[in-house]
Protein backbone atom coordinates (compact mmCIF):
# COMPACT_ATOMS: atom_id res chain seq x y z
CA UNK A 1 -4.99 18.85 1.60
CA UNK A 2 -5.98 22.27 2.84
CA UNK A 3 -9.83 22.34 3.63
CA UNK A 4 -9.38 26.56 3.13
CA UNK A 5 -12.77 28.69 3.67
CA UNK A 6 -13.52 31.13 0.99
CA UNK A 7 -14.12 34.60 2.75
CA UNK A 8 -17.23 34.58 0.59
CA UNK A 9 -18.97 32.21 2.74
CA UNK A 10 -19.00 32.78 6.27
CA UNK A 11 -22.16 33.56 6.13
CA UNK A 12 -22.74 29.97 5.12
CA UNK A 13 -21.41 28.89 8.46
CA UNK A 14 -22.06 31.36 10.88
CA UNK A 15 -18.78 33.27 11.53
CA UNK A 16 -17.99 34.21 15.24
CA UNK A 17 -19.24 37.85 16.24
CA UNK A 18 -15.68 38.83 16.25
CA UNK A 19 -15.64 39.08 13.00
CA UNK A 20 -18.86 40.67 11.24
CA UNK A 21 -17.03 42.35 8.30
CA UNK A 22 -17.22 38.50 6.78
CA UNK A 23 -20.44 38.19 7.36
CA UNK A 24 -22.14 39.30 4.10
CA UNK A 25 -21.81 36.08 1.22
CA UNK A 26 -20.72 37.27 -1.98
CA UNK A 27 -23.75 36.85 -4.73
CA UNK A 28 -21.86 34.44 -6.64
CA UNK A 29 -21.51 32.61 -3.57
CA UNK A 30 -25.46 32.41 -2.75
CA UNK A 31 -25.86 31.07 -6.10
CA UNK A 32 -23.22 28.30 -5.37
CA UNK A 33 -21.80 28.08 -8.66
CA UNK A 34 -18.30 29.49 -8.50
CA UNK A 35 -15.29 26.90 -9.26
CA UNK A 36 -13.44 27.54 -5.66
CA UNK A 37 -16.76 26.93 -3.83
CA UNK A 38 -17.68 23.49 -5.82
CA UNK A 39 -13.97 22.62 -5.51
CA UNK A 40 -14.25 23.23 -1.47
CA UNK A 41 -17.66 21.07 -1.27
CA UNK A 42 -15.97 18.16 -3.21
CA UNK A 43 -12.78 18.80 -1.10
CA UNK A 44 -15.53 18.24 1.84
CA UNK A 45 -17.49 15.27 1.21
CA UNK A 46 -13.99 13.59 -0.34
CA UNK A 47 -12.53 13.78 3.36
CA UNK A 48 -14.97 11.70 5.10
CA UNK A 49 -14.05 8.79 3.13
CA UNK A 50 -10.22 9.84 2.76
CA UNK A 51 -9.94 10.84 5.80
CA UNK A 52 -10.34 7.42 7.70
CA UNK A 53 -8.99 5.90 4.85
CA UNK A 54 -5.54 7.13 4.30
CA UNK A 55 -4.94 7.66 8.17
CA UNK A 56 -5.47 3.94 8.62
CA UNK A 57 -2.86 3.19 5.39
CA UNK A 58 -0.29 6.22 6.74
CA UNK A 59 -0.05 4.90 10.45
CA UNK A 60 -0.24 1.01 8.84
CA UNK A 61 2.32 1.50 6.31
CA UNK A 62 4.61 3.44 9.02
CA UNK A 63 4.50 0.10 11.37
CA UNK A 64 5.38 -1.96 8.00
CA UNK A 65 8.08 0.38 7.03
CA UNK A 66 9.58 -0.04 10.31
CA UNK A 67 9.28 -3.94 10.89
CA UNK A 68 12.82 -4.83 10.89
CA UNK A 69 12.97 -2.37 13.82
CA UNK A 70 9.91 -3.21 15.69
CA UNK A 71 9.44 -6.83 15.29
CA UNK A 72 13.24 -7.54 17.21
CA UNK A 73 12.17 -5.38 20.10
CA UNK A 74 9.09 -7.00 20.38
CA UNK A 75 10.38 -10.70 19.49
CA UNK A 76 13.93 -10.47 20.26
CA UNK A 77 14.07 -13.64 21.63
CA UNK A 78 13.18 -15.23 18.30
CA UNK A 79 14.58 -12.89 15.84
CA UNK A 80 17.98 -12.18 17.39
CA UNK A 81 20.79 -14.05 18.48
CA UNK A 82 24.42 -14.01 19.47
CA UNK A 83 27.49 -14.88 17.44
CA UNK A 84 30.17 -16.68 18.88
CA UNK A 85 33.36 -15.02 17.97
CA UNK A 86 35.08 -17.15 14.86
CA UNK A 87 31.23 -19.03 15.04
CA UNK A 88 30.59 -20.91 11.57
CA UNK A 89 27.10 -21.22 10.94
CA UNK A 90 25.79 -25.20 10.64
CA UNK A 91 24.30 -26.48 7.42
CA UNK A 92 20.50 -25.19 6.43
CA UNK A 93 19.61 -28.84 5.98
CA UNK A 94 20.96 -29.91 9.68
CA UNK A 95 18.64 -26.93 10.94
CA UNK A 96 15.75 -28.06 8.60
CA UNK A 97 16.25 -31.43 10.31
CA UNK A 98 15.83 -29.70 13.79
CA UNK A 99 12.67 -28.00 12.72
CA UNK A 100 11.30 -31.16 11.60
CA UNK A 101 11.94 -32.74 14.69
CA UNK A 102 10.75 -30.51 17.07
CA UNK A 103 7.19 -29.75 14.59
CA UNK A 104 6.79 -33.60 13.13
CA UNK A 105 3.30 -32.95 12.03
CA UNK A 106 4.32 -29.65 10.55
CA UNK A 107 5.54 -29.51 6.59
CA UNK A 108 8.06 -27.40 5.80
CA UNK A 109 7.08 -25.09 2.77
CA UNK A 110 10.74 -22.61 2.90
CA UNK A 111 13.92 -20.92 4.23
CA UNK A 112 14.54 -17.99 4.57
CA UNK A 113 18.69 -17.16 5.42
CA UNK A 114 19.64 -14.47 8.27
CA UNK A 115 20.03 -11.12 6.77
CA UNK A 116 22.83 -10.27 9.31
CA UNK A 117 25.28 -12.28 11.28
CA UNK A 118 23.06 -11.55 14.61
CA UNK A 119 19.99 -13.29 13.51
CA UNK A 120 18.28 -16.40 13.29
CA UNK A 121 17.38 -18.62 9.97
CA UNK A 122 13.56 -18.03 9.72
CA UNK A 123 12.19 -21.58 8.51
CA UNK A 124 7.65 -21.38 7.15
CA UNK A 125 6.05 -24.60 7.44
CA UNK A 126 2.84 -25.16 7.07
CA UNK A 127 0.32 -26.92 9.96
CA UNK A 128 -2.05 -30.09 9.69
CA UNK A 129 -4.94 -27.32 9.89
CA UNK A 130 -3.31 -25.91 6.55
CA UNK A 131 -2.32 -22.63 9.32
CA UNK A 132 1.33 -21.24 8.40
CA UNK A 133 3.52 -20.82 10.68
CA UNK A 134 7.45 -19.38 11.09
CA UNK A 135 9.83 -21.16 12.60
CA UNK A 136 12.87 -19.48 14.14
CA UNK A 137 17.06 -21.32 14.01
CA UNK A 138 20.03 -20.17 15.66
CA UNK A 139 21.83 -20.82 12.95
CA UNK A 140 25.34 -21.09 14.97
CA UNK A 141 23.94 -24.38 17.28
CA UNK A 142 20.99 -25.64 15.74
CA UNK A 143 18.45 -25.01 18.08
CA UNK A 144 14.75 -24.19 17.52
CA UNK A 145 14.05 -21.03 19.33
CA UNK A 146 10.25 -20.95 18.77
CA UNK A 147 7.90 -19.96 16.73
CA UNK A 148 5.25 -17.30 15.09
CA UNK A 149 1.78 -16.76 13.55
CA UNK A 150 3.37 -14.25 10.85
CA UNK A 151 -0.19 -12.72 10.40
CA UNK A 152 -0.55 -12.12 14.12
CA UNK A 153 2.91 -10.09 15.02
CA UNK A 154 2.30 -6.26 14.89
CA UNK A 155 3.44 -5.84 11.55
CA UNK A 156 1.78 -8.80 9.95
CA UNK A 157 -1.48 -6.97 11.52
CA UNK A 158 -1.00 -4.08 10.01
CA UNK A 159 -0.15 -5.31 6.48
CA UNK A 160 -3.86 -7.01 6.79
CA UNK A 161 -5.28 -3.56 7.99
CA UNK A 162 -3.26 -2.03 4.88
CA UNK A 163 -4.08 -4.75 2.28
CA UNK A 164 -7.79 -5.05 3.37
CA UNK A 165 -8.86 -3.91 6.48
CA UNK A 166 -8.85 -7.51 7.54
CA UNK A 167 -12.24 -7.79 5.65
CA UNK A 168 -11.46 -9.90 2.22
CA UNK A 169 -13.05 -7.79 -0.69
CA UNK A 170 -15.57 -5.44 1.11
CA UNK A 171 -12.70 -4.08 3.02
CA UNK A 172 -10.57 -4.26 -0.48
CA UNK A 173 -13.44 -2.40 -2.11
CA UNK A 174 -13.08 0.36 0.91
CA UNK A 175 -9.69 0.92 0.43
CA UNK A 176 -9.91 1.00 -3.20
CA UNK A 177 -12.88 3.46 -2.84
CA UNK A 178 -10.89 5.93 0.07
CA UNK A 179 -7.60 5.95 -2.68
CA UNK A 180 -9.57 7.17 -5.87
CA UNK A 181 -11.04 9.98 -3.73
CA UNK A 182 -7.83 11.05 -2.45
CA UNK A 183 -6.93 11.94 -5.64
CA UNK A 184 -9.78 13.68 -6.00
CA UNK A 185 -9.05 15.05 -2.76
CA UNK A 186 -5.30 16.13 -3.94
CA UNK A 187 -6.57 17.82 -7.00
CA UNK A 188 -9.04 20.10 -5.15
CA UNK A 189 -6.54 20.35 -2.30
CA UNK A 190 -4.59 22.07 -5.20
CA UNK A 191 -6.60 24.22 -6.30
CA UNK A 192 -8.29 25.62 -3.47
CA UNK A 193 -4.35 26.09 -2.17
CA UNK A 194 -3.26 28.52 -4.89
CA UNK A 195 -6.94 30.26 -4.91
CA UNK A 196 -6.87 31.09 -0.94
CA UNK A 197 -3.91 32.83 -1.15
CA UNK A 198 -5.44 36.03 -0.02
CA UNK A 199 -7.78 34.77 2.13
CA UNK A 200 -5.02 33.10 3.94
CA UNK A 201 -3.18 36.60 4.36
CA UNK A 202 -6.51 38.40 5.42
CA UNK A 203 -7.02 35.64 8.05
CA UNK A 204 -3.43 36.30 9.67
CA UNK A 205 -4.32 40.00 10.54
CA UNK A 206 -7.81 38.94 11.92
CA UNK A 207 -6.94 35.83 13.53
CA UNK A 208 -3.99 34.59 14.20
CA UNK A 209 -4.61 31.11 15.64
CA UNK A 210 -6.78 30.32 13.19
CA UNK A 211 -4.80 31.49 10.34
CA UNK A 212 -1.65 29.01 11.89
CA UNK A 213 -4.01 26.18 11.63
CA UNK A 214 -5.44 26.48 8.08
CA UNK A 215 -1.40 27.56 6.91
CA UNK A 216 -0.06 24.59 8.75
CA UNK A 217 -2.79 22.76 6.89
CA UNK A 218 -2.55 24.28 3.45
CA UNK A 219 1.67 23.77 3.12
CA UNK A 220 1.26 20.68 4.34
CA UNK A 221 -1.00 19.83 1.71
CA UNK A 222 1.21 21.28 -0.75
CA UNK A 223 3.90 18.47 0.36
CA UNK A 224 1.86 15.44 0.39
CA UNK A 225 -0.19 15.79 -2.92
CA UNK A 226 2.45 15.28 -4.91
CA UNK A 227 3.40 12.00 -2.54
CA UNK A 228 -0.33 10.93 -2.04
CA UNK A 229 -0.86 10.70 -5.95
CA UNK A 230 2.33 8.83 -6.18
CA UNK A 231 1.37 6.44 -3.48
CA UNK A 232 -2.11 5.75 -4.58
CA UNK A 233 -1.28 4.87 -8.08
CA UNK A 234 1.68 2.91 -6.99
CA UNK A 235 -0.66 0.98 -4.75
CA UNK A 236 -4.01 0.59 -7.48
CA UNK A 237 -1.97 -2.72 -8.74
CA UNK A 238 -2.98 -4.26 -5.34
CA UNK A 239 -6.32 -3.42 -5.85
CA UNK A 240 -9.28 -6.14 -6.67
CA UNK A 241 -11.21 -4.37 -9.32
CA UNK A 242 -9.03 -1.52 -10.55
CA UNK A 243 -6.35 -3.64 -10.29
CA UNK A 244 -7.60 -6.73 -12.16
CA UNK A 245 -8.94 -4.83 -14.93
CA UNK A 246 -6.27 -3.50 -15.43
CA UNK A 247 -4.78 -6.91 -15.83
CA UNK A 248 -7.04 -7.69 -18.26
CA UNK A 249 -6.19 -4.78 -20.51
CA UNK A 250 -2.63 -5.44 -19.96
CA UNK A 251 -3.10 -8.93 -20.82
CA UNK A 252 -4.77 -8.13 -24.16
CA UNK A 253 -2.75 -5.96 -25.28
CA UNK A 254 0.24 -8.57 -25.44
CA UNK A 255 2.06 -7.42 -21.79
CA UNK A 256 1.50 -8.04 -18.14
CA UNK A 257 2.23 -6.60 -14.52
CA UNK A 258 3.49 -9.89 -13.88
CA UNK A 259 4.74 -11.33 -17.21
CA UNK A 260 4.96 -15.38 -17.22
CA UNK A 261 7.84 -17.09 -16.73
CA UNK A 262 9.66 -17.61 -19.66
CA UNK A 263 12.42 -20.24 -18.81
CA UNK A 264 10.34 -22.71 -16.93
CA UNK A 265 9.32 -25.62 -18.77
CA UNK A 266 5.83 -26.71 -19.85
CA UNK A 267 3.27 -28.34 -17.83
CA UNK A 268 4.14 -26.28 -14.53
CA UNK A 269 3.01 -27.60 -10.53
CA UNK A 270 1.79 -24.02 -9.39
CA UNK A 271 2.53 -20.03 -9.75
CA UNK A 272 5.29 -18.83 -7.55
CA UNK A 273 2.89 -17.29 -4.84
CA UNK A 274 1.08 -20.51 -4.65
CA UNK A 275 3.94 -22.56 -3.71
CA UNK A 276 5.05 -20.29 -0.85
CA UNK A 277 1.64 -19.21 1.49
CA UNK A 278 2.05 -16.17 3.06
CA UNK A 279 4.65 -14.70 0.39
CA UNK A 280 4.13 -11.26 0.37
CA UNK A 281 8.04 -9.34 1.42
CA UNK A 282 9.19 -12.21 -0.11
CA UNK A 283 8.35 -13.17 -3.27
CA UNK A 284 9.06 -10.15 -5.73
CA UNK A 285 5.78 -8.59 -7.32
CA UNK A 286 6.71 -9.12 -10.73
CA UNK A 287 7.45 -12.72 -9.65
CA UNK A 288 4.18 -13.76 -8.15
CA UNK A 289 2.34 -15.10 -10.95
CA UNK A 290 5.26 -16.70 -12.24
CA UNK A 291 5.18 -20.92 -13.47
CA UNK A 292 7.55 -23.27 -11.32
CA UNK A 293 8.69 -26.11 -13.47
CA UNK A 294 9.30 -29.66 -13.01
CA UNK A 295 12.29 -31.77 -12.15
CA UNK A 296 13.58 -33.36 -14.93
CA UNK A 297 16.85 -34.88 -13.81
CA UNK A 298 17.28 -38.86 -13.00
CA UNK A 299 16.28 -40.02 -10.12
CA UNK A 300 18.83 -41.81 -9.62
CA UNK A 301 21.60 -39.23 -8.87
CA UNK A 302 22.29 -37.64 -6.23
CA UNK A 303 19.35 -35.83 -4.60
CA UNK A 304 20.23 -31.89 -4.18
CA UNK A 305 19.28 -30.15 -0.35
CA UNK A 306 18.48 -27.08 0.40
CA UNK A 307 22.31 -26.26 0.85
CA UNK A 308 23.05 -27.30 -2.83
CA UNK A 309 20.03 -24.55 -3.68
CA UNK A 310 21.52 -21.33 -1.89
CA UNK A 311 24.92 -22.26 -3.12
CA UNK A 312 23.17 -22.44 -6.46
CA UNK A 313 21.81 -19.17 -6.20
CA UNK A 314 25.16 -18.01 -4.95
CA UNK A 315 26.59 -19.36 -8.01
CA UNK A 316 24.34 -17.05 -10.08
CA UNK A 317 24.82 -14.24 -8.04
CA UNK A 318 21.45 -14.01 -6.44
CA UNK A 319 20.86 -10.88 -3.80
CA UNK A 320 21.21 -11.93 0.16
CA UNK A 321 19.11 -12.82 1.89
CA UNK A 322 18.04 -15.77 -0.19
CA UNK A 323 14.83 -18.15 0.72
CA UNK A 324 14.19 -21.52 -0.73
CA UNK A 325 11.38 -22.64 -1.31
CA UNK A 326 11.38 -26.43 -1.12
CA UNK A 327 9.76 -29.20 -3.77
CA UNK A 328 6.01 -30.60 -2.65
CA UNK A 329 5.95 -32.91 -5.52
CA UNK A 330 8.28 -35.55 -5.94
CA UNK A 331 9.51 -33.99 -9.06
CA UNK A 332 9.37 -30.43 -7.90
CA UNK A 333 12.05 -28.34 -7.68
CA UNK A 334 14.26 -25.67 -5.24
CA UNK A 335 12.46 -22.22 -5.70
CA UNK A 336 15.69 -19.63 -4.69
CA UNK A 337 14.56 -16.57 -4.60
CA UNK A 338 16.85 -13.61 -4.38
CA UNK A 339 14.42 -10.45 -3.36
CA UNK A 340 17.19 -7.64 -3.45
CA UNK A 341 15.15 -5.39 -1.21
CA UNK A 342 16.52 -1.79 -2.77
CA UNK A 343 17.23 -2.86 -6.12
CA UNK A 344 14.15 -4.50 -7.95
CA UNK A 345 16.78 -4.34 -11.18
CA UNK A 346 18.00 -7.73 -9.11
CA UNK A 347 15.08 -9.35 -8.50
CA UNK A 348 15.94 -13.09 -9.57
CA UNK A 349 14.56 -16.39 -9.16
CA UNK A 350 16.57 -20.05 -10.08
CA UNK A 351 14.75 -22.97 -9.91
CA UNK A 352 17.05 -25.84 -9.12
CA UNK A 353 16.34 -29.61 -9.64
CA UNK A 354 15.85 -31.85 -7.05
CA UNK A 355 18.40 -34.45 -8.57
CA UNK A 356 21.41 -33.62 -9.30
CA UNK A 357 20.87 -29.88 -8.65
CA UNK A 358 21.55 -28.33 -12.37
CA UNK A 359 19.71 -24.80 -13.19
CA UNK A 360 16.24 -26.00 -14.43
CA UNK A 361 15.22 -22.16 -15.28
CA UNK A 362 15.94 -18.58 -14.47
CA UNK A 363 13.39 -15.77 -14.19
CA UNK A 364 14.44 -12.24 -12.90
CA UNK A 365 14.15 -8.56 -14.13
CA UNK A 366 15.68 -8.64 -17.06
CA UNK A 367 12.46 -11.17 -18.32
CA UNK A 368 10.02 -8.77 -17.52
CA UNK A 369 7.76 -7.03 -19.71
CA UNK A 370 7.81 -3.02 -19.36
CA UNK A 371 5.06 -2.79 -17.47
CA UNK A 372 6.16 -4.95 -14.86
CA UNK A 373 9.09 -3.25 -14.63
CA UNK A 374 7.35 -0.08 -14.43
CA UNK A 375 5.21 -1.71 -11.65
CA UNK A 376 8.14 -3.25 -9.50
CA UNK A 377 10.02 0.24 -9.53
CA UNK A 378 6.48 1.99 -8.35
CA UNK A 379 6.25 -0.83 -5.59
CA UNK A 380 9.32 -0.30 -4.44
CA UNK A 381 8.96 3.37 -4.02
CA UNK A 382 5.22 2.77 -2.35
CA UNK A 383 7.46 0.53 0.48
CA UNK A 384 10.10 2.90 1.14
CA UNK A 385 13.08 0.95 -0.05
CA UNK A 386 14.04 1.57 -3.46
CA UNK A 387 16.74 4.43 -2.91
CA UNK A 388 17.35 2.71 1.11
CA UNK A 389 17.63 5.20 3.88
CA UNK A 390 16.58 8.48 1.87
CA UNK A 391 13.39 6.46 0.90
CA UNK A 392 12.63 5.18 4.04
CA UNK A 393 13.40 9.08 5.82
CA UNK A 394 10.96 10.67 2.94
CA UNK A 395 8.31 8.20 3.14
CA UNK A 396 8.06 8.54 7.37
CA UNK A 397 8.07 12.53 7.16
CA UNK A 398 4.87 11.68 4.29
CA UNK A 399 3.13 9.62 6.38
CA UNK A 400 3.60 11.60 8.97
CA UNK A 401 2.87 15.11 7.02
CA UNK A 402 -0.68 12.54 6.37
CA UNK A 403 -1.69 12.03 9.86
CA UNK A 404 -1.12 15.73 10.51
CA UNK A 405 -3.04 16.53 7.48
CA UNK A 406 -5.88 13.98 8.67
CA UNK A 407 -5.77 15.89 12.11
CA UNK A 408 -5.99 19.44 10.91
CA UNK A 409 -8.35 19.31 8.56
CA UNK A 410 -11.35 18.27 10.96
CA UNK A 411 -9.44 20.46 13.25
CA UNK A 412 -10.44 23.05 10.78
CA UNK A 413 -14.12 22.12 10.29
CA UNK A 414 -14.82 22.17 14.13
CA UNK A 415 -13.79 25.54 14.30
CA UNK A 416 -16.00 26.81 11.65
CA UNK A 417 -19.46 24.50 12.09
CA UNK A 418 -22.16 26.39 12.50
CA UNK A 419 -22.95 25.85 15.90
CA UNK A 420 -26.56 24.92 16.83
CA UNK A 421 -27.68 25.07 13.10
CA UNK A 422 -28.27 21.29 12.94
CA UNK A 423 -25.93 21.24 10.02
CA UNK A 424 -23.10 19.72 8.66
CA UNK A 425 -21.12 22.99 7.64
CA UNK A 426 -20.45 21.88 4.18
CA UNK A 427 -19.68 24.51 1.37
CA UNK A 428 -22.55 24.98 -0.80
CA UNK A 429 -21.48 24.66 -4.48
CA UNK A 430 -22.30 23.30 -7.83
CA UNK A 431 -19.47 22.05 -10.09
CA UNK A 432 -20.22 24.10 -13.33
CA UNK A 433 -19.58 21.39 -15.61
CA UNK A 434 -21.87 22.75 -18.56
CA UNK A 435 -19.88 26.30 -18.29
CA UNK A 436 -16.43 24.68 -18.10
CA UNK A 437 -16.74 21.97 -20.88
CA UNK A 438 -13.35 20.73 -20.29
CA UNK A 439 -13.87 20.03 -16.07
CA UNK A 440 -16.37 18.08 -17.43
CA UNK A 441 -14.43 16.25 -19.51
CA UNK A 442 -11.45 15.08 -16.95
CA UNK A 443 -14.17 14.60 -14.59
CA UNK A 444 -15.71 12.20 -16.97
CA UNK A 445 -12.41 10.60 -17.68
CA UNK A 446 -11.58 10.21 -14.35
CA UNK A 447 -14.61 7.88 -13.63
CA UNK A 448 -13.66 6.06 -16.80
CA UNK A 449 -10.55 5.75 -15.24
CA UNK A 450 -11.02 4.57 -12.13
CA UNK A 451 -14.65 2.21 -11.90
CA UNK A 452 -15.15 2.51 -8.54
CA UNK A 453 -14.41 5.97 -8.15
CA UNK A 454 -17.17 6.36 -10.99
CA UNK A 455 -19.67 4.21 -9.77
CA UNK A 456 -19.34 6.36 -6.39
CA UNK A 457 -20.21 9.64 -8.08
CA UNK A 458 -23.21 8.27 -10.25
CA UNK A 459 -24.43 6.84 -6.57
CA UNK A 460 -23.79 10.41 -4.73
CA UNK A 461 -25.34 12.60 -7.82
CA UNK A 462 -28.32 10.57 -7.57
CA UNK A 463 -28.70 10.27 -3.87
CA UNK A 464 -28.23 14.47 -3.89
CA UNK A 465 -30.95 14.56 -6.88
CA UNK A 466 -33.51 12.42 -3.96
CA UNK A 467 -32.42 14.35 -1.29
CA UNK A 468 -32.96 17.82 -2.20
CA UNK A 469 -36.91 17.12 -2.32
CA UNK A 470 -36.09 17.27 1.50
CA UNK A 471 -36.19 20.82 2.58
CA UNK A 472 -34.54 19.96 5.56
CA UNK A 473 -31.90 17.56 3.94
CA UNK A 474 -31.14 20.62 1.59
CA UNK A 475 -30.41 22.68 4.85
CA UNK A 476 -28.46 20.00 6.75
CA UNK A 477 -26.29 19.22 4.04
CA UNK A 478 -25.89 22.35 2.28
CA UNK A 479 -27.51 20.99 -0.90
CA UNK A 480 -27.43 23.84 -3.62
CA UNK A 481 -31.34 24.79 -4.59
């Protein structure tokens, strides 16, 4: 968003000789209490945590939003293969059987079936030292082409950087910290847009360059606000404390993000995610917290494969491509999971038993609660896939519009520090909550909102109430008096 300078304050950062006429600070502005200069100081000291913050989940999210293109260059060896003209693939279970042999102290924990005829059957098993690892099939002879740590390919990296900075919950509490300020940061970015209008057009006559920077700045702002709001609510389900209080609510009031599964039988063996270890692009959102049931067929029939599952799931017209997720319990069943990557409307799950392979229960879309809905549509969106290519062409140019953004607006600030000061350059403003009664009020339900973003203000307010006892702090970091 556009860090814009009010002509009323040059005098606050010690404009180039060039331009004296700007030189004299407006009284309103020495007393720091006008809206567009408290708006421009939060704008400020909201970019040095957004600013790291969302360029690390743009440039992230871009690698993740082009895996399928980036992981075969990289790993084309693994992930692609050639098809034989008239070729017919051989069973799952006869290349489950080649996995096992060439990993015997490995378990086998899924499947997941080529998405096109040119690529291999990815098979997840699990390691003796409980590591996860995925396997790679030609699916037209058999053979095990090798393997993968799926957390350490350049994708799987960056979904760690982008779910936690690789840091468990302090790097989850970051994150979570960086998107509550961006829409702070939005919201100013906003407002300080449509009020530095003017300034913008005197700037062009005085200085071009500098006017081209701040404009490229300002309209780019003006794209991504809309998008970065979007984004960051899309993604506060993910978070660990926004996130699971909002659970909690949800759960209270009778609903869910996830919803339970509602046609598995009692006494289930695990949740959904729990029976598949790393899940996430596979198991649907909604789906995650979802029971698997039991098997409760005899024994003594015939014992379904993982063949009889995807033919089950083709049977009730689950999305391609399917993965199975096979029983660890001797009464467990087939998990087939059908993620229908641009349609979370066919999100489905069948569980299938392991004797005799009947439908032991069905979970999909249509058995979530509205919120989850509401959640899987927003998830989709936040991944770039829900309307396919026009998502995925809108969601680069955002998080590219992002990095720019992230670029120009220190860009902006280095042009404009007061050089040799020994200060930061920020604009000096107070927000005039007691003379705008209702800023005060969506400021104060804004930190209700979001508990983190609220627990950061009450920490900033006070450490600005200690540090303007410091004469010199006050100077440095343009504390109002």
């Amino acid at each position: 968003m556009a860090l814009l300078d009010d002509p009323t304050t040059q005098a606050d950062t010690r404009p180039a000789p060039s331009r004296p006429d700007t030189s004299r600070p407006h009284p309103e502005a020495r007393r720091g209490t006008g809206l567009f200069r408290a708006f421009w100081r939060w704008h400020f000291y909201a970019s040095l945590i957004v600013i790291p913050t969302v360029l690390l989940l743009a440039v992230t999210g871009l690698v993740y939003l082009f895996r399928f293109q980036i992981e075969p260059l990289v790993h084309g060896d693994l992930l692609r293969v050639s098809a034989p003209a008239g070729a017919t693939p051989v069973g799952y279970d006869e290349q489950l059987t080649a996995v096992r042999e060439a990993r015997p102290d490995d378990t086998v924990v899924s499947l997941t079936e080529p998405a096109a005829p040119d690529q291999s059957t990815r098979v997840t098993v699990s390691t003796p030292d409980d590591a996860t690892r995925d396997v790679f099939v030609d699916p037209y002879t058999g053979t095990v082409l090798g393997s993968l740590d799926p957390d350490s390919t350049i994708s799987g990296t960056a979904v760690r950087l982008h779910a936690d900075l690789m840091a468990g919950t302090v790097g989850d509490l970051v994150l979570e910290l960086g998107a509550c300020w961006a829409i702070v940061m939005a919201l100013t970015g906003y407002y300080l847009f449509f009020r530095g209008r003017r300034a913008r057009r005197r700037l062009r006559r005085k200085d071009p360059t500098a006017a081209r920077l701040r404009s490229g700045h300002a309209w780019t702002g003006l794209f991504i606000g809309v998008g970065l709001l979007m984004l960051v609510v899309s993604g506060l389900p993910w978070t660990g404390v926004w996130g699971a209080q909002a659970q909690k609510l949800a759960t209270g009031a009778g609903t869910s993000f996830w919803s339970d599964d509602h046609g598995a039988v009692s006494d289930p063996t695990s949740t959904l995610d729990e029976s598949l270890p790393h899940s996430h692009g596979v198991v649907p959102w909604a789906q995650g917290e979802s029971t698997v049931p039991r098997s409760t067929g005899d024994p003594e029939r015939s014992v379904a494969t993982v063949d009889t599952a995807v033919l089950v799931g083709e049977r009730e017209g689950l999305a391609h491509p399917m993965t199975v997720i096979l029983p660890t319990e001797d009464d467990g069943v087939f998990s087939t999971i059908g993620y229908a990557f641009e349609d979370p409307t066919a999100e489905r799950t069948v569980h299938v038993d392991r004797f005799g392979g009947t439908v032991v229960s069905r979970y999909g879309y249509d058995d979530y609660g509205a919120l989850a809905k509401t959640v899987s549509h927003g998830i989709a969106l936040h991944e770039g896939r829900h309307f396919g290519t026009l998502n995925m062409v809108l969601t680069t140019l955002f998080c590219l519009a992002v990095i720019a953004s992230c670029i120009t607006g220190p860009l902006m600030w280095w042009r404009r520090r007061p050089r040799g000061a020994g200060t930061v350059g920020a604009p000096r403003g107070r927000m005039p909550v007691v003379a705008t009664p209702a800023l005060g009020v969506g400021l104060l339900l804004l930190c209700l909102l979001l508990p983190v973003f609220g627990a950061s203000v009450v920490i900033a307010l006070l450490a600005e109430r200690v540090l303007r006892r410091s004469a010199r702090a006050r100077r440095v970091l343009a504390i109002p008096g």
